[in-house]
N, C-alpha and C. Protein backbone atom coordinates (compact mmCIF):
# COMPACT_ATOMS: atom_id res chain seq x y z
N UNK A 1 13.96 182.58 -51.78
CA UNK A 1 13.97 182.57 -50.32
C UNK A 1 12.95 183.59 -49.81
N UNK A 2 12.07 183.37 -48.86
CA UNK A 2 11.25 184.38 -48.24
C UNK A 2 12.12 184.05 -46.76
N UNK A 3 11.43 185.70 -46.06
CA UNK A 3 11.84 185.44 -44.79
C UNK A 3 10.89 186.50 -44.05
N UNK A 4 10.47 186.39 -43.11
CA UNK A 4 9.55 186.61 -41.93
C UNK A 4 10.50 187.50 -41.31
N UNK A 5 9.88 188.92 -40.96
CA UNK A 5 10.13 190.06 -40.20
C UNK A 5 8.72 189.58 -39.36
N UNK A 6 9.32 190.00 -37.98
CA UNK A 6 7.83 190.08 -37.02
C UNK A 6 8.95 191.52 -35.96
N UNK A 7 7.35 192.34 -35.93
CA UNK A 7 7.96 193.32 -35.30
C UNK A 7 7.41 193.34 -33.89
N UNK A 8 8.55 193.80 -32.90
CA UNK A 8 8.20 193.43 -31.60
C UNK A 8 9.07 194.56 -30.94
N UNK A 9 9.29 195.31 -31.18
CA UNK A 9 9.67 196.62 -30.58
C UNK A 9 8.99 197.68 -29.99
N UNK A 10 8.15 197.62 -30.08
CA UNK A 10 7.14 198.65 -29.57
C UNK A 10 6.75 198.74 -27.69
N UNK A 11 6.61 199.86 -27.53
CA UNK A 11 6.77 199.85 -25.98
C UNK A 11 5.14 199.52 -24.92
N UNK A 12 4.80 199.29 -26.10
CA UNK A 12 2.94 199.07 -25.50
C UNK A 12 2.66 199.94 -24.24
N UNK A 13 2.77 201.24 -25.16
CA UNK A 13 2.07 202.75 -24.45
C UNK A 13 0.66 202.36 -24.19
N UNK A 14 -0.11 201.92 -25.34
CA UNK A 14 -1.73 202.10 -24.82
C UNK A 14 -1.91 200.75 -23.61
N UNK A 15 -1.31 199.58 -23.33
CA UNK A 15 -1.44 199.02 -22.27
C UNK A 15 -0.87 199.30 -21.29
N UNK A 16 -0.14 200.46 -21.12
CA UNK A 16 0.68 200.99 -19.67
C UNK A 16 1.70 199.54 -19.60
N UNK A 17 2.63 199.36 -20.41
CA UNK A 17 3.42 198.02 -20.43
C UNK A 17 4.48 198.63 -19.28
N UNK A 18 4.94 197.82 -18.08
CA UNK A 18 5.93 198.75 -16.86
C UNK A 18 6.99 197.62 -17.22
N UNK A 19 7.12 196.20 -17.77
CA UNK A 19 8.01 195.12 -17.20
C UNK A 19 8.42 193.91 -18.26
N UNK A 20 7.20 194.11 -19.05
CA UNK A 20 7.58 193.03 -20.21
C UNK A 20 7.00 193.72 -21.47
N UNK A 21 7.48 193.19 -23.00
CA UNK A 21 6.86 193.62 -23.65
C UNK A 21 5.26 193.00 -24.22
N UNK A 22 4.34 193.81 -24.97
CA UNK A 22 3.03 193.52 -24.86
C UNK A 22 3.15 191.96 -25.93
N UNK A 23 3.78 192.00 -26.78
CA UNK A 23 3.58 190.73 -27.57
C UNK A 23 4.41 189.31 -26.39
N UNK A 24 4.57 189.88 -25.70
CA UNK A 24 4.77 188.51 -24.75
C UNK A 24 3.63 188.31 -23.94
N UNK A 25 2.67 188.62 -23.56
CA UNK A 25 1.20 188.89 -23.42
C UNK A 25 0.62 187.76 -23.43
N UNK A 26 -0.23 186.84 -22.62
CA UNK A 26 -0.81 185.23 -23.25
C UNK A 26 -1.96 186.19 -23.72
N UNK A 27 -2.32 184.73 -24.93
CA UNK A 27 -4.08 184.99 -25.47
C UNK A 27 -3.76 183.73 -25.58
N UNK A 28 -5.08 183.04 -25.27
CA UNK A 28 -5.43 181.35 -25.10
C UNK A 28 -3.81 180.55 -24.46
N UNK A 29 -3.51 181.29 -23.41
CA UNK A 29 -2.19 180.65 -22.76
C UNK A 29 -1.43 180.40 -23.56
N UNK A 30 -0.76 181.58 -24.71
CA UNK A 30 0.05 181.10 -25.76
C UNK A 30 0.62 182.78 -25.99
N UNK A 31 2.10 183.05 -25.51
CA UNK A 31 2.37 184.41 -25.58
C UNK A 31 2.22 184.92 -27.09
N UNK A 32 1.81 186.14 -27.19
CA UNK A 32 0.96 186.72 -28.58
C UNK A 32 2.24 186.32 -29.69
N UNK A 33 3.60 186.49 -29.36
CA UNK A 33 4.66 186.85 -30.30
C UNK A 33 4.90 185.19 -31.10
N UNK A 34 4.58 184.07 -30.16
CA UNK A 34 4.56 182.93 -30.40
C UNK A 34 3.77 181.96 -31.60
N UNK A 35 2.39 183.38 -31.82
CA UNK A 35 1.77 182.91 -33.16
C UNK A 35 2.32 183.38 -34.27
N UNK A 36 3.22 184.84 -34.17
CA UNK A 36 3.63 184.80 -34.93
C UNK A 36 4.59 184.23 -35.63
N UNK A 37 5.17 183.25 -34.71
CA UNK A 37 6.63 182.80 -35.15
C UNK A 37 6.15 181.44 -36.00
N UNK A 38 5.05 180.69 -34.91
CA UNK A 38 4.64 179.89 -35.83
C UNK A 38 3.98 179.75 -36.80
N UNK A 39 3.27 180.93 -36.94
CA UNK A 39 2.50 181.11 -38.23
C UNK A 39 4.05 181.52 -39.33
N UNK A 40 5.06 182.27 -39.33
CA UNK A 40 5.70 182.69 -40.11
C UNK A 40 6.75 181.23 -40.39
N UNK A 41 6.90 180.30 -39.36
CA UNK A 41 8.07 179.17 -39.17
C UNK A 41 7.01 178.07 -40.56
N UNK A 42 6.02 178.62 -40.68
CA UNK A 42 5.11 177.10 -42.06
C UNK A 42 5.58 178.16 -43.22
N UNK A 43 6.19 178.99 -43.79
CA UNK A 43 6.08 180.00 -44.73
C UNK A 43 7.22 180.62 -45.52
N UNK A 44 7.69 180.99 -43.97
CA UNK A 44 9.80 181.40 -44.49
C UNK A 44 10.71 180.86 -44.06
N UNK A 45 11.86 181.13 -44.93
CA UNK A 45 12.66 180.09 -44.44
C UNK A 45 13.67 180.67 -43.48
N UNK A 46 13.57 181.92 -42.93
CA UNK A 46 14.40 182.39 -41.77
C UNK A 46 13.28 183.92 -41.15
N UNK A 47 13.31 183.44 -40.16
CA UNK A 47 12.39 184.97 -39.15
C UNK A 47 13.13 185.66 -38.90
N UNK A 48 13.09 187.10 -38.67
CA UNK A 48 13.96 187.97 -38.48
C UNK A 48 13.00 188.69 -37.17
N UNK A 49 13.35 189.09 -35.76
CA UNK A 49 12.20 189.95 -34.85
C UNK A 49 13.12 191.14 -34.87
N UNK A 50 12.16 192.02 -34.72
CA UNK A 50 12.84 193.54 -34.36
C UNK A 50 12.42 193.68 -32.85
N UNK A 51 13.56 193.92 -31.98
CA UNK A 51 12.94 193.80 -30.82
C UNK A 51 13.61 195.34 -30.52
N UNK A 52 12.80 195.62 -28.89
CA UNK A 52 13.94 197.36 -28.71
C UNK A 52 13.30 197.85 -27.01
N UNK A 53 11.79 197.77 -27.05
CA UNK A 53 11.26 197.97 -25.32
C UNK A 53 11.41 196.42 -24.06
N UNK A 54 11.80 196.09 -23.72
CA UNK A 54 11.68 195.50 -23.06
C UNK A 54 12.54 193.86 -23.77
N UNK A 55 13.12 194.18 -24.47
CA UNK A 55 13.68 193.06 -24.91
C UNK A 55 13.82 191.81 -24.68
N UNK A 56 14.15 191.81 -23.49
CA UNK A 56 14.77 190.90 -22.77
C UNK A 56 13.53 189.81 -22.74
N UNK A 57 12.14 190.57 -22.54
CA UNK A 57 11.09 189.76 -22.42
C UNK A 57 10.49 188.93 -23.47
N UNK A 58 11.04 189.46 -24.77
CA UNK A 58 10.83 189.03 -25.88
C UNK A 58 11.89 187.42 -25.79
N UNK A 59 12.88 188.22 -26.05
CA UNK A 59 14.05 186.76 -25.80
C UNK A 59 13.72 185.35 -24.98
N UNK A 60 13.09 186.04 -23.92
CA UNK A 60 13.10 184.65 -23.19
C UNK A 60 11.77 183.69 -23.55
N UNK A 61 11.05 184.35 -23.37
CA UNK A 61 9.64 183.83 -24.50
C UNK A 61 10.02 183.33 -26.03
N UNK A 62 11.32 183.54 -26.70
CA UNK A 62 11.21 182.73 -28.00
C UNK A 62 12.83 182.28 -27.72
N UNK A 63 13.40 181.57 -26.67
CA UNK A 63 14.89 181.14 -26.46
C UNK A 63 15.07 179.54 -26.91
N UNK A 64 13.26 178.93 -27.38
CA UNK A 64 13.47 177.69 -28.09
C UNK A 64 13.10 177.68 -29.80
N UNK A 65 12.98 179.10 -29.77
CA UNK A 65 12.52 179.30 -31.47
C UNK A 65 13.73 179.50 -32.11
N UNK A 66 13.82 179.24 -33.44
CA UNK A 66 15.42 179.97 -34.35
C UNK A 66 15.03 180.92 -35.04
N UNK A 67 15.21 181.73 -34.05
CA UNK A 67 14.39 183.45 -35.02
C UNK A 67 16.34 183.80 -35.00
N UNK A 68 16.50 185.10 -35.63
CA UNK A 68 17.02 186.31 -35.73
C UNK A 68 16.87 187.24 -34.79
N UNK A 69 17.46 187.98 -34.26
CA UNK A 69 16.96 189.44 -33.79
C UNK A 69 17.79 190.39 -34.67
N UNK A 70 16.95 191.78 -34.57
CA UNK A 70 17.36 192.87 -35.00
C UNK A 70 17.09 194.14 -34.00
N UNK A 71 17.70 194.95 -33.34
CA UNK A 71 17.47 195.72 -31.83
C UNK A 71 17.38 197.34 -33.00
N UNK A 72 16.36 197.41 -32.69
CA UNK A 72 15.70 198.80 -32.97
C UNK A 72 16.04 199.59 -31.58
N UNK A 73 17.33 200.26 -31.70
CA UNK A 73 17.50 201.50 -30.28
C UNK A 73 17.01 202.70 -30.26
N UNK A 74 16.24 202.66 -31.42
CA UNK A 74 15.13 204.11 -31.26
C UNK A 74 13.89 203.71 -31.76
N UNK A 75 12.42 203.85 -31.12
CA UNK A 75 11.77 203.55 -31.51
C UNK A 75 11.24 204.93 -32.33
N UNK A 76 11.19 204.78 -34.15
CA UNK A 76 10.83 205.62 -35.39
C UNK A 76 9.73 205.33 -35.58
N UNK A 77 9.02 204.06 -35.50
CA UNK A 77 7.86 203.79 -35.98
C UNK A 77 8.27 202.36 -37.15
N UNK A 78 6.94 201.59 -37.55
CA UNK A 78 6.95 200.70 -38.38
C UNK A 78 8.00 200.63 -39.05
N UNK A 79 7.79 201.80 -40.29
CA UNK A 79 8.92 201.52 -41.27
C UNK A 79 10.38 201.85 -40.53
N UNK A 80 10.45 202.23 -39.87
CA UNK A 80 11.88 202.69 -39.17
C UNK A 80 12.36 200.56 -39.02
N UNK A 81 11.25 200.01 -38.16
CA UNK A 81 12.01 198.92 -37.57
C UNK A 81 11.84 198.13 -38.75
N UNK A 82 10.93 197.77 -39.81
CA UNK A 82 11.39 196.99 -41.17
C UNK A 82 12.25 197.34 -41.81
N UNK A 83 13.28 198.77 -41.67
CA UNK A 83 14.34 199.10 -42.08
C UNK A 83 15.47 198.41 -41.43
N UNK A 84 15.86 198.29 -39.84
CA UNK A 84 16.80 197.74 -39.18
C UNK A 84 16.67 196.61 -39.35
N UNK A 85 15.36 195.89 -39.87
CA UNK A 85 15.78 194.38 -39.63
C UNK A 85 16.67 194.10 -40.97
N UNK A 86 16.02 195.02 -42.06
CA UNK A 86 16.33 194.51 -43.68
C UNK A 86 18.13 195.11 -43.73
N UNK A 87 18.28 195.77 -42.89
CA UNK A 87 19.86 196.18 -42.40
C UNK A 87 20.63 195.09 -41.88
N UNK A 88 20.26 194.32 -41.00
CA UNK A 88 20.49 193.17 -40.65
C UNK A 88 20.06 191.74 -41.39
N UNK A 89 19.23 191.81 -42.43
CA UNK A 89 19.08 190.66 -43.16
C UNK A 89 20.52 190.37 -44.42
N UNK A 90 20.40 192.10 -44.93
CA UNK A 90 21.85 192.26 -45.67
C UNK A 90 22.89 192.31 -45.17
N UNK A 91 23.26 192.04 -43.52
CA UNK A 91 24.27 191.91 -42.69
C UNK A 91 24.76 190.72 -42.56
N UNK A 92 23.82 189.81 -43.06
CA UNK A 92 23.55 188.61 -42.92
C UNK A 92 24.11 187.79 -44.39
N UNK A 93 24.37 188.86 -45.27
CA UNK A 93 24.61 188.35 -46.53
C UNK A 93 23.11 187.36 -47.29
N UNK A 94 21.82 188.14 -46.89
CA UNK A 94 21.18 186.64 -47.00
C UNK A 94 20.28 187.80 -48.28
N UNK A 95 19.63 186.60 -48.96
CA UNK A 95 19.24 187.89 -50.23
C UNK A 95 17.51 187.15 -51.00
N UNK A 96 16.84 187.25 -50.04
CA UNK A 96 15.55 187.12 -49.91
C UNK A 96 14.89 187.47 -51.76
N UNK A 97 13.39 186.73 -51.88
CA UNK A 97 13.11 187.23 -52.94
C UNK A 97 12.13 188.18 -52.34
N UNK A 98 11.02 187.28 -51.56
CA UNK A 98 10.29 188.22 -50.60
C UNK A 98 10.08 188.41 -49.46
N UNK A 99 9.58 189.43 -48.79
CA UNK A 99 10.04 189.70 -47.20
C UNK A 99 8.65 190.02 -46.59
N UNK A 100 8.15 189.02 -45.90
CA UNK A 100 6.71 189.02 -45.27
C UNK A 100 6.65 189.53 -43.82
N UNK A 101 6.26 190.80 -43.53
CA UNK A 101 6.04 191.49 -42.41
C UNK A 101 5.02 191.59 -41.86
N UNK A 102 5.09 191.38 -40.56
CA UNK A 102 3.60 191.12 -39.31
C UNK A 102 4.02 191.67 -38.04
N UNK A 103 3.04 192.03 -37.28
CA UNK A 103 3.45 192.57 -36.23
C UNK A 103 2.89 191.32 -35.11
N UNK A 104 4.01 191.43 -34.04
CA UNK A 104 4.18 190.60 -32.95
C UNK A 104 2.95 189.97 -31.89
N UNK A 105 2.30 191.08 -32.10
CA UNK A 105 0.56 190.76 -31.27
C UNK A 105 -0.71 191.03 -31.99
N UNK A 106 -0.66 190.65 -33.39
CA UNK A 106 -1.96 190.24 -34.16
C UNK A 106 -2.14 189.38 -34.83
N UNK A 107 -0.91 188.22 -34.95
CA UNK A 107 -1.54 187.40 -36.60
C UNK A 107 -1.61 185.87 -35.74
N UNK A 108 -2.68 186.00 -34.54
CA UNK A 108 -3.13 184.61 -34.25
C UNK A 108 -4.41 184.24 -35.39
N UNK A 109 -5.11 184.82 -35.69
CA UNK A 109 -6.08 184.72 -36.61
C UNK A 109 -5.80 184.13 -38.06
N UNK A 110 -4.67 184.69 -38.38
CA UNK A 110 -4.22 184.00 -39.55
C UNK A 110 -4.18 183.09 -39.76
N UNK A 111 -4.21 182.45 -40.93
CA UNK A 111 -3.64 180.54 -41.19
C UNK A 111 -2.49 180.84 -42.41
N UNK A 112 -2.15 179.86 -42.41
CA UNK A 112 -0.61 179.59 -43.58
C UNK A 112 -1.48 179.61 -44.76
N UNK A 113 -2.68 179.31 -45.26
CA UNK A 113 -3.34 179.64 -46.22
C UNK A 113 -3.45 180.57 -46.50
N UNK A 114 -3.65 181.68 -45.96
CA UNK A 114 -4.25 183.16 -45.77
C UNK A 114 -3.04 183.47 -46.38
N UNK A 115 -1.55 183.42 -45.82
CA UNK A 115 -0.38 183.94 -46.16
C UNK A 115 -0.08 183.25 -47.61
N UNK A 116 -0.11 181.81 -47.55
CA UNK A 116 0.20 181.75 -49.00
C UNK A 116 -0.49 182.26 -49.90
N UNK A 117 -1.73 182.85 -49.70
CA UNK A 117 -2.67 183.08 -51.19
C UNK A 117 -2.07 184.69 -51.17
N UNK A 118 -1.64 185.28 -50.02
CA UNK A 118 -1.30 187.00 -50.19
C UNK A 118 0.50 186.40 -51.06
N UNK A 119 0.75 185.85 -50.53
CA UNK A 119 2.29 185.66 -51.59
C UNK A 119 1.63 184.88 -53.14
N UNK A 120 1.01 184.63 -53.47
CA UNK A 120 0.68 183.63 -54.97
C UNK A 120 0.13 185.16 -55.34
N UNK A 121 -0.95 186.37 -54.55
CA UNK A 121 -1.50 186.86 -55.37
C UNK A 121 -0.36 188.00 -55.85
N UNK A 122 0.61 188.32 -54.79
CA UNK A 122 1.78 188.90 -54.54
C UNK A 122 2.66 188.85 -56.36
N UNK A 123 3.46 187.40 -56.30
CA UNK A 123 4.09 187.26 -57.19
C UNK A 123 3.03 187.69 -58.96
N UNK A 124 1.76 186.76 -58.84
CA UNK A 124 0.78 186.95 -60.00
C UNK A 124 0.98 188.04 -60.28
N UNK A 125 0.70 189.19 -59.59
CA UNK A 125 0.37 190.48 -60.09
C UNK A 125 1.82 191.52 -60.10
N UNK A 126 2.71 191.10 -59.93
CA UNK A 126 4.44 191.06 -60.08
C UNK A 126 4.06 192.79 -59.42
N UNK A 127 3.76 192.49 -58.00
CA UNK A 127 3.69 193.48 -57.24
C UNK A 127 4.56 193.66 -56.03
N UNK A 128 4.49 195.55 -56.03
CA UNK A 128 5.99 195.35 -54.93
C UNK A 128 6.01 195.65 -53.45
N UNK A 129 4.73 195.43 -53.30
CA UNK A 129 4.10 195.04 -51.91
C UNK A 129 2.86 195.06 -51.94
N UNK A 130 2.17 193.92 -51.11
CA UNK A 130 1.22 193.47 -50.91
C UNK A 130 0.91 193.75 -49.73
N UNK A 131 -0.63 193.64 -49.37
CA UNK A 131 -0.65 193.81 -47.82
C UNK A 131 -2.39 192.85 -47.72
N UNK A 132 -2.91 192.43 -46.55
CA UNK A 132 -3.99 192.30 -46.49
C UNK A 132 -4.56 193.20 -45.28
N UNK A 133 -6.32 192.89 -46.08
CA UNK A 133 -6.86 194.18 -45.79
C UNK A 133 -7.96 193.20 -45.15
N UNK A 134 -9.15 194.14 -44.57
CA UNK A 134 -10.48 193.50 -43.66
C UNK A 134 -11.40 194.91 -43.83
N UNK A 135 -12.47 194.26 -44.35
CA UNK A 135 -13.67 195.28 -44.01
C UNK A 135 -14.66 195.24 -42.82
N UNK A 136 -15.13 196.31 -42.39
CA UNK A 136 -15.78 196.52 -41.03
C UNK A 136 -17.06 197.36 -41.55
N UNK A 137 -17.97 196.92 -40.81
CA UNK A 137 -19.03 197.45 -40.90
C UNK A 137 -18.90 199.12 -40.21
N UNK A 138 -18.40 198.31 -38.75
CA UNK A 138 -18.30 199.78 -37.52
C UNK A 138 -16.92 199.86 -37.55
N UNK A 139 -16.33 200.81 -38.20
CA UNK A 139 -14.59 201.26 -38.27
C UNK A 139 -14.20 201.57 -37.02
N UNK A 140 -15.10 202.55 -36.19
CA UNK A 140 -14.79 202.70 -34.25
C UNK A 140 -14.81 201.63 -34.38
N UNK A 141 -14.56 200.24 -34.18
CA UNK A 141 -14.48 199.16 -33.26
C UNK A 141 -13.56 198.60 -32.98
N UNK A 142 -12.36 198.87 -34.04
CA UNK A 142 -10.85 198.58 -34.33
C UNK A 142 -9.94 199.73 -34.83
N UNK A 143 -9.13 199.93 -34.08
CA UNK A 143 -8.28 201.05 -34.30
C UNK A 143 -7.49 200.72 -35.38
N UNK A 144 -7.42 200.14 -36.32
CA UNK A 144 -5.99 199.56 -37.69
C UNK A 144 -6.37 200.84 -38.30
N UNK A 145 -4.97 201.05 -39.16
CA UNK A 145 -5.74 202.10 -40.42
C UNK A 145 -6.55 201.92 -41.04
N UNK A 146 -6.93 202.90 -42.14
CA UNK A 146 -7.77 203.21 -42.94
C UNK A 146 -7.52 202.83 -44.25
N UNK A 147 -7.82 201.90 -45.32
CA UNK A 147 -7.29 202.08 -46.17
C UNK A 147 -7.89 202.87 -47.76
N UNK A 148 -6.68 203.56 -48.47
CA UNK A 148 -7.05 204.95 -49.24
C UNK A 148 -6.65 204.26 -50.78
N UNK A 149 -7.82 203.81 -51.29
CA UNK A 149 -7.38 203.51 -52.89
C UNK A 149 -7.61 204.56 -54.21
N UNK A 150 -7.02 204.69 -55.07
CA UNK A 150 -7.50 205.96 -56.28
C UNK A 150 -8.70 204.94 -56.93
N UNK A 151 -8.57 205.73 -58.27
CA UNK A 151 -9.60 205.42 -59.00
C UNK A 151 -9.30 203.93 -59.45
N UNK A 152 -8.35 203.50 -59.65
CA UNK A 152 -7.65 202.10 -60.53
C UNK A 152 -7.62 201.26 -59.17
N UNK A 153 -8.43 201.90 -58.08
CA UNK A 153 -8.19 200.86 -56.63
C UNK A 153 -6.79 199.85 -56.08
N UNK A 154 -5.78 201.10 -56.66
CA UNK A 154 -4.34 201.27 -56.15
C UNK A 154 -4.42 201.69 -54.84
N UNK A 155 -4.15 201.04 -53.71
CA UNK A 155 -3.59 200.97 -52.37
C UNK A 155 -2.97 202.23 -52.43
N UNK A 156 -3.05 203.47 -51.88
CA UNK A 156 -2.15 205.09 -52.09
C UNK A 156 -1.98 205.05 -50.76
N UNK A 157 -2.63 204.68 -50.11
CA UNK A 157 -1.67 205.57 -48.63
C UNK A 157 -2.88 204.69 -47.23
N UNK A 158 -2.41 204.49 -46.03
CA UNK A 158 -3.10 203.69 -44.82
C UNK A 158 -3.13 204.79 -44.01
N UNK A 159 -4.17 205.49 -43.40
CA UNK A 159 -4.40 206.76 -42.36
C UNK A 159 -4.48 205.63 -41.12
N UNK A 160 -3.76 205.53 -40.31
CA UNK A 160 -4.14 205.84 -38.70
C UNK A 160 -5.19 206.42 -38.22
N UNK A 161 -5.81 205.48 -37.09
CA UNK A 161 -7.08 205.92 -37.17
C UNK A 161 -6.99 207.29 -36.42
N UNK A 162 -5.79 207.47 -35.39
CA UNK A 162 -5.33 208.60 -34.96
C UNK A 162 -5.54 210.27 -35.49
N UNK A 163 -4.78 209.41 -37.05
CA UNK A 163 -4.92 210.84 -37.79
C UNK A 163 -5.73 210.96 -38.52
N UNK A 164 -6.82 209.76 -38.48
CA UNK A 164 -8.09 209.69 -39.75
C UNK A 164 -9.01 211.11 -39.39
N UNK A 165 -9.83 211.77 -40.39
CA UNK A 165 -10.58 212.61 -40.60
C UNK A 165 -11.74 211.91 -40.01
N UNK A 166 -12.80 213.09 -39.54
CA UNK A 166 -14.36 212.33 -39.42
C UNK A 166 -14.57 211.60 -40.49
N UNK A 167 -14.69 212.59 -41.73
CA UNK A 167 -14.67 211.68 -43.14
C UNK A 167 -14.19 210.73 -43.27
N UNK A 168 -13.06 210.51 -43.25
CA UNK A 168 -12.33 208.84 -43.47
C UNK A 168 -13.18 208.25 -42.70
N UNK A 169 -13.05 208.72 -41.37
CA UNK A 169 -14.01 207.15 -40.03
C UNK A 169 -15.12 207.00 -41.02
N UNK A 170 -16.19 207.89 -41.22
CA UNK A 170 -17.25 207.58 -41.59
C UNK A 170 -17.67 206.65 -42.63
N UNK A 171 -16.49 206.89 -43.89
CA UNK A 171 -16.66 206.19 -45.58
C UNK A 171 -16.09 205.32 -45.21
N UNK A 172 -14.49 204.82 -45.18
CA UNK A 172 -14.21 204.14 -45.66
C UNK A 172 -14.41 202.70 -44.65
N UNK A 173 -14.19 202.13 -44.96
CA UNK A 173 -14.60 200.71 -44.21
C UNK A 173 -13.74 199.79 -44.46
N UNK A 174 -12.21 200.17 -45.98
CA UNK A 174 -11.62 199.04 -45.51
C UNK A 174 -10.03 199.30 -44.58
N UNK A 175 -9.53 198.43 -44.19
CA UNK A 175 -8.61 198.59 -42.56
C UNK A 175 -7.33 197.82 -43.21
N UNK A 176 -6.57 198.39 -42.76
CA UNK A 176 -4.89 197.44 -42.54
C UNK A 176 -5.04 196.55 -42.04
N UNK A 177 -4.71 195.46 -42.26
CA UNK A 177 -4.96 194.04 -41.14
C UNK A 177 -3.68 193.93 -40.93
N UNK A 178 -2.47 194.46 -41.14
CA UNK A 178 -1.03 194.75 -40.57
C UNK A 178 -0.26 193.22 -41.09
N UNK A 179 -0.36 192.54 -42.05
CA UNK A 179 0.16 191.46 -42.91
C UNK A 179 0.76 192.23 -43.84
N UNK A 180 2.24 192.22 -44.44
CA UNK A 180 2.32 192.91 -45.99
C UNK A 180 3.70 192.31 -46.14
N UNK A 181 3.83 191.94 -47.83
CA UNK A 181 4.13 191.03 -48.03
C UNK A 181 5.33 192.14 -49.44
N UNK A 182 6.39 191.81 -49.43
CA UNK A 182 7.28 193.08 -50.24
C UNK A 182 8.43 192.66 -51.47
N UNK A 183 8.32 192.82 -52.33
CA UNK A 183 9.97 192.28 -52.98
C UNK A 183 10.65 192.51 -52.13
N UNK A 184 12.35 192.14 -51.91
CA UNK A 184 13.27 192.61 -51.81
C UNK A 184 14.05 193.49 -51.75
N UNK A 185 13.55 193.52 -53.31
CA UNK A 185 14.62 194.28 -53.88
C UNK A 185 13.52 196.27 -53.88
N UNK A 186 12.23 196.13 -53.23
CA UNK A 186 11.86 197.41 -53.31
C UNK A 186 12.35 198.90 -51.71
């Protein structure tokens, strides 16, 4: 069983959000949270949203989808709300092999291809999270993290571009594309 976390809790500080939340937002007259559902509805077999700012706005924008909710009442950050949902997936009695996480206002770009080849390369390499990544020429041009590999080009750690160093902006060039793909059981 896979199942689709899409996170939608966030209070969309950098758009001054006063009334709805930002993944309810149109891009090409299609609210942002809506690609994710359908990009995740070709893939898993149950969505789970973490919702928590503005909720309500989320709800009514997906009241013909069969998602899940999971209400994040404090916003911790990322891993905080892939924790409440996976609290609520085991609430659920439901016992996933893998658990594919996206956030609510970026994965129009994606295709169901893109996702199946990160789950085939996922299982192949009997890894316990996956994520996809994007290289940039100009790193200022997109705020995603940074991403930090060792020598064996092991994935070690994603800087925010927030907290990135001049150094980081300058070298590295490859970025979180905010897709990541997890056992279960990690």
């Amino acid at each position: 069983m896979i199942i689709g976390i899409i996170l939608a809790a966030g209070k969309g500080t950098r758009i001054k959000a006063k009334t709805a939340n930002k993944v309810t937002l149109p891009f090409l007259n299609k609210p942002l949270i809506i690609y994710s559902v359908e990009l995740l509805e070709k893939v898993a077999d149950k969505i789970f949203v973490v919702i928590g700012a503005f909720h309500e706005s989320v709800k009514k924008v997906l009241k013909r989808k069969k998602v899940f909710y999971a209400y994040q009442k404090k916003r911790l950050g990322t891993g905080h709300a892939v924790k409440v949902a996976v609290e609520e997936i085991i609430n659920k009695n439901l016992k996933p092999e893998i658990v594919l996480v996206a956030y609510g206002d970026h994965t129009m770009f994606y295709k169901k291809e893109d996702i199946e080849k990160l789950i085939a390369l996922h299982q192949k390499e009997k890894a316990v999270m996956s994520i996809i990544t994007t290289e940039r020429d100009k790193n200022d041009e997109i705020h995603f993290g940074y991403i930090i590999r060792d020598s064996k080009q092991n994935i070690v750690d994603s800087v925010e571009y927030k907290d990135a160093s001049d150094e980081i902006k300058k070298n590295i060039k490859e970025l979180n594309a905010g897709f990541y793909c997890f056992d279960f059981d990690f």
